[in-house]
Protein backbone atom coordinates (compact mmCIF):
# COMPACT_ATOMS: atom_id res chain seq x y z
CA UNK A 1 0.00 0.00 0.00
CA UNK A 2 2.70 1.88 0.84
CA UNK A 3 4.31 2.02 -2.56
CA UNK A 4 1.16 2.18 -4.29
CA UNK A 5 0.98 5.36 -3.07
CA UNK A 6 4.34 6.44 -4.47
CA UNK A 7 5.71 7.33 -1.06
CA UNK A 8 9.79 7.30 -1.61
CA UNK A 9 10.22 4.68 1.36
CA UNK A 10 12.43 2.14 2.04
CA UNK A 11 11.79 -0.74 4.60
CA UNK A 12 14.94 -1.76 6.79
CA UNK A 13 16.47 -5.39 5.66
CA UNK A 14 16.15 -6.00 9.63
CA UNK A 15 12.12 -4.19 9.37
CA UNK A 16 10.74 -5.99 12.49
CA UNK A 17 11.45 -6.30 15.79
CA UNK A 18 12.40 -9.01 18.30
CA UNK A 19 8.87 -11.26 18.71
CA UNK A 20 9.28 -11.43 22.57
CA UNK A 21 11.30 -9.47 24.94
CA UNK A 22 9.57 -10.70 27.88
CA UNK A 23 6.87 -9.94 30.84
CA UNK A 24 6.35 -6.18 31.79
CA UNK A 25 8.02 -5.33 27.88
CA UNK A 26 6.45 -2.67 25.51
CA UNK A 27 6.32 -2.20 22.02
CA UNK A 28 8.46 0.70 23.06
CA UNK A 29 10.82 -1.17 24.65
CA UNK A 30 11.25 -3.90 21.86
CA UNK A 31 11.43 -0.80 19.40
CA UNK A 32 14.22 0.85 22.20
CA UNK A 33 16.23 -2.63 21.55
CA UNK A 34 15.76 -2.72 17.85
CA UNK A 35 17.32 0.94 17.64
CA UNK A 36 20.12 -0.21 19.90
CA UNK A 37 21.02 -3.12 17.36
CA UNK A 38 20.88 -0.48 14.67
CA UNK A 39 22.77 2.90 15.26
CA UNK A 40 22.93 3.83 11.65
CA UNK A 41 19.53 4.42 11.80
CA UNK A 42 18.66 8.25 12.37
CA UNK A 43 14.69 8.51 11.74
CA UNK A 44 12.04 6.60 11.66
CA UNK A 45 8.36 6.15 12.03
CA UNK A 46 6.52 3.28 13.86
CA UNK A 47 3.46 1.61 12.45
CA UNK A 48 1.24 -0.14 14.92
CA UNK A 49 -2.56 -0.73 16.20
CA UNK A 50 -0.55 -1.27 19.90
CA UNK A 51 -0.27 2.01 22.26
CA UNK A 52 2.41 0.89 24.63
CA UNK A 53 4.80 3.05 22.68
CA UNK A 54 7.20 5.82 24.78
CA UNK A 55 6.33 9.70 23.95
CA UNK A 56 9.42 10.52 22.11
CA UNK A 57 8.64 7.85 19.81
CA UNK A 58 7.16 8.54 16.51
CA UNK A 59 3.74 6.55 16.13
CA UNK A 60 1.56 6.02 13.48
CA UNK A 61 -1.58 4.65 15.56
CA UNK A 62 -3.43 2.48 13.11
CA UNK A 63 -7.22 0.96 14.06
CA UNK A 64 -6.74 -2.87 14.65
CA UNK A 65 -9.98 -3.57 12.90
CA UNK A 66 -9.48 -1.15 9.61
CA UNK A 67 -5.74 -1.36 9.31
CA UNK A 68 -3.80 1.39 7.92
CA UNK A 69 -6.47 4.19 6.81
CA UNK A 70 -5.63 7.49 4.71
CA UNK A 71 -5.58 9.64 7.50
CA UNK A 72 -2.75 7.20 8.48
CA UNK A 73 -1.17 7.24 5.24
CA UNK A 74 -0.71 11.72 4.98
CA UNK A 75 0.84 11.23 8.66
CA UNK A 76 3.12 8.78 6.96
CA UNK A 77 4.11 10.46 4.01
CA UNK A 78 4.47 13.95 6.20
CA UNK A 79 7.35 12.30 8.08
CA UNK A 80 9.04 10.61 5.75
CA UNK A 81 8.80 13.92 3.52
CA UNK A 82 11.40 15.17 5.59
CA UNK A 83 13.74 12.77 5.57
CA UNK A 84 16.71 13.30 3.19
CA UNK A 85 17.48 10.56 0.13
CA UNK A 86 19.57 8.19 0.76
């Protein structure tokens, strides 16, 4: 859907995070850890129907029954406007 929508994105060959950190772990925490593996990375955004997320993280909150919606989709491609090519 992404793509379809000719937003200039790239996934990460590593894209998802650890399945299971364990008890009393967040989404933010497993994203936390997945940053730590990667320190080239400089931006991103996070794309998720969970809200256990830290503030300073950048969420994209979609609706676990409708999936990603338009709405979603302009927050998206608002980020990821201001990234630099790579």
């Amino acid at each position: 859907m992404l793509r379809s929508q000719k937003l200039n994105i790239q996934f990460h060959d590593d894209w998802k995070t650890s399945d299971y950190l364990g008890i009393g772990m967040s989404r933010g925490d497993e994203i936390n850890e997945w940053l730590t593996r990667h320190p080239e990375i400089d931006d991103y955004v996070c794309i998720d129907d969970g809200t256990d997320f830290y503030d300073n993280q950048k969420l994209i909150l979609t609706n676990i029954d409708d999936g990603l919606s338009f709405e979603n989709m302009k927050q998206i491609e608002m980020i990821i406007s201001k990234w630099s090519p790579s």
